[in-house]
Structures are given as structure tokens and as C-alpha cells.
Protein backbone atom coordinates (compact mmCIF):
# COMPACT_ATOMS: atom_id res chain seq x y z
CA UNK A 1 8.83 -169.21 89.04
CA UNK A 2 8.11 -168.02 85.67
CA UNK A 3 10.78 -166.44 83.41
CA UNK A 4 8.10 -164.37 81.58
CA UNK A 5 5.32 -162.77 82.35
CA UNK A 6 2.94 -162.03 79.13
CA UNK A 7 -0.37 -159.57 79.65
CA UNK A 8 -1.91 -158.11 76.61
CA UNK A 9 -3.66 -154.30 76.90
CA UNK A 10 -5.78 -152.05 74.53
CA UNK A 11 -3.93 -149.91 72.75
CA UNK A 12 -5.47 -146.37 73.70
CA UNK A 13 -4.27 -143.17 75.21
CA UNK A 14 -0.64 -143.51 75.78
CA UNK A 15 -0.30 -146.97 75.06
CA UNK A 16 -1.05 -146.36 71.16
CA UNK A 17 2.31 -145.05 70.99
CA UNK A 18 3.84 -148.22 72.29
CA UNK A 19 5.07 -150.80 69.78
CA UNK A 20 3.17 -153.59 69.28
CA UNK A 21 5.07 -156.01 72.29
CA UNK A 22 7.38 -154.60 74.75
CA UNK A 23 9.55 -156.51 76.56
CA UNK A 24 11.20 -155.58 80.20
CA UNK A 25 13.84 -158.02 81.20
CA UNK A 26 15.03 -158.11 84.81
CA UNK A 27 18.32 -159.85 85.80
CA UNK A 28 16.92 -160.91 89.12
CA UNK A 29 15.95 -164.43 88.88
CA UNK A 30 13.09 -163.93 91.54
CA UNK A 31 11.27 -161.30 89.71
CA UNK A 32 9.83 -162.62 86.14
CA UNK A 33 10.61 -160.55 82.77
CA UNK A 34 7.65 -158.71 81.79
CA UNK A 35 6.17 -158.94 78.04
CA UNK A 36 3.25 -156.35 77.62
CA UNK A 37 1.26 -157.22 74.14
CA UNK A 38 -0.56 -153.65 72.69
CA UNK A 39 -3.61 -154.56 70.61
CA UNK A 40 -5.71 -152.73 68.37
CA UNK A 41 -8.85 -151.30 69.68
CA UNK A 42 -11.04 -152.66 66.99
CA UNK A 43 -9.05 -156.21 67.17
CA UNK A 44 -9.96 -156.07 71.10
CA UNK A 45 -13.92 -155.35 70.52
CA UNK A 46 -13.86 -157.95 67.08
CA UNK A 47 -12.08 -160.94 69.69
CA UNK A 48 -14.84 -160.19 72.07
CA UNK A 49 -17.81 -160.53 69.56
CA UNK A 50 -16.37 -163.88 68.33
CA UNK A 51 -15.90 -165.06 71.82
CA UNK A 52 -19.63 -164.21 72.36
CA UNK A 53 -21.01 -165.53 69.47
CA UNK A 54 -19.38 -168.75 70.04
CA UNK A 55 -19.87 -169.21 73.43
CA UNK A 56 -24.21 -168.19 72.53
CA UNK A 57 -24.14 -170.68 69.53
CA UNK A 58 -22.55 -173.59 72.02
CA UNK A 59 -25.15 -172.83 74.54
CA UNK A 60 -28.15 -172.43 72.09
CA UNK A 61 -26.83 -175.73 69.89
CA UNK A 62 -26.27 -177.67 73.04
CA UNK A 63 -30.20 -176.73 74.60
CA UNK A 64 -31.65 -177.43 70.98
CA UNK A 65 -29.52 -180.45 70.40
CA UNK A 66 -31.18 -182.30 73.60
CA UNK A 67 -34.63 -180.55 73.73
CA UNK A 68 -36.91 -180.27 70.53
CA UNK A 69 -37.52 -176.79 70.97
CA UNK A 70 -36.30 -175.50 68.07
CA UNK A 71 -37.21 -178.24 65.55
CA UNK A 72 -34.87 -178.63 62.30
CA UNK A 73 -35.02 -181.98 59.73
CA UNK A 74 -30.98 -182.11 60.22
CA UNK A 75 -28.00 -181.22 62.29
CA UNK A 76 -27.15 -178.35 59.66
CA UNK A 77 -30.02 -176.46 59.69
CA UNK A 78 -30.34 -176.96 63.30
CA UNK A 79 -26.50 -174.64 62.88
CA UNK A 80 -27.83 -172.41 61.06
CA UNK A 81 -30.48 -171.77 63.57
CA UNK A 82 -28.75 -171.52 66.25
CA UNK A 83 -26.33 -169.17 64.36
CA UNK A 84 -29.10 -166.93 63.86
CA UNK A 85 -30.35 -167.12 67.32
CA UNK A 86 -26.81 -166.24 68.28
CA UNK A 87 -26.50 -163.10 66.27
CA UNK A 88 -29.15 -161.30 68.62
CA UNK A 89 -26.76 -161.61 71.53
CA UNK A 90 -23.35 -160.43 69.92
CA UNK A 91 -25.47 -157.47 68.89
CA UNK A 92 -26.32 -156.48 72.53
CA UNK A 93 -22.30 -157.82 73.43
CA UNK A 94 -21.48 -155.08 70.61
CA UNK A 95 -23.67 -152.16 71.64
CA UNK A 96 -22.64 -152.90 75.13
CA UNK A 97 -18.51 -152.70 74.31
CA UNK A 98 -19.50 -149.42 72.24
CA UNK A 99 -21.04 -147.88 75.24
CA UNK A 100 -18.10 -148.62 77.94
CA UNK A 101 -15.89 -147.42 74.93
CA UNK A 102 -17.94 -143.95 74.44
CA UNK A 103 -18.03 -143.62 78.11
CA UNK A 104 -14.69 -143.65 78.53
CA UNK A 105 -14.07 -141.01 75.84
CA UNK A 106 -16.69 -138.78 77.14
CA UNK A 107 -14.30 -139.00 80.73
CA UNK A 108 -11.31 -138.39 78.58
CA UNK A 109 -12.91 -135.30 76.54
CA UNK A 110 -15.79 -133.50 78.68
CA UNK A 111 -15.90 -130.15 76.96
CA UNK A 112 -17.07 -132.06 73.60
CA UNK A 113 -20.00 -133.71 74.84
CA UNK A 114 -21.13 -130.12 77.41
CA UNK A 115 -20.46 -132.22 80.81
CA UNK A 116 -18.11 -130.45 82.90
């Protein structure tokens, strides 16, 4: 069994005013010590649009390295391409993590935005 247990959470609403790792240590052996990670909201949404882009450039480089449907004289500009290509879906990824973040202030403050 594990000593440790790590998770990681956003840092909003009361967990803002946690520092940034806690640590809960049990003295039972059975039960695992529990290490909660608080991260930045803007770290959180900037990690997810890097994982995105990443994982759209290995998909689009991949399908244009073994297809000639994009067409580029080298490897490099074949990149940059695919980079570019890539950029259109971190955008939706980032308009996407805005709206689940607005949504969930608009639950946490009704009387601004006139929905009660």
C-alpha cells in the first residue's frame, strides 16, 4: 500500500486560501498520508492548452507525415504547418475551459449576471 497519496486541485473558492501543498499524515499504516497540491487557476487552464496543442500537433504531424496531404519540401516546414493547424484547436480547448470557468462563477454569484 502506498505511503502517500498525491492529488493536485484548482485553487478556487476556499482552496485559494490553502498553501500551496498540504500534507495530512496518518499513523495508521493501512490508510496512506494524504498530499493535496493547490494550483493556480491560470497555471491549470495554461497546462491544459499545452497538453492540447501537443497532443493536435502529434496527431496532425503523424497524418501529414504518412499521407501527402499537406505537402511541405522538408520535415521543418511540414512543423510549422502542423503547428499552425494546431493553433485552431487550442483556441476552441481555450474558449471551451473559459466557458466551464464562467459557468461556474455565474453558479457561485447569480445576482451579478440577473439569474436567480
Amino acid at each position: 500500500m502506498p505511503d502517500e497519496l498525491h492529488t493536485t486541485i484548482i485553487g478556487t473558492g476556499e482552496a485559494e486560501k490553502l498553501p500551496t501543498e498540504v500534507a495530512v499524515v496518518t499513523d495508521n499504516p493501512m490508510v496512506p498520508s494524504l498530499v493535496v497540491s493547490v494550483v493556480n487557476p491560470i497555471v491549470a487552464i495554461a497546462i491544459r492548452l499545452v497538453n492540447v496543442f501537443l497532443l493536435t500537433f502529434l496527431g496532425i504531424l503523424t497524418g501529414a507525415m504518412t499521407t501527402n496531404v499537406i505537402t511541405a519540401p522538408d520535415f521543418l516546414h511540414l512543423a510549422f504547418k502542423c503547428a499552425g493547424l494546431s493553433i485552431a484547436g487550442t483556441s476552441l480547448a481555450l474558449i471551451k475551459d473559459l466557458i466551464t470557468v464562467f459557468g461556474k462563477l455565474e453558479h457561485k454569484y447569480p445576482l451579478l449576471t440577473g439569474s436567480v
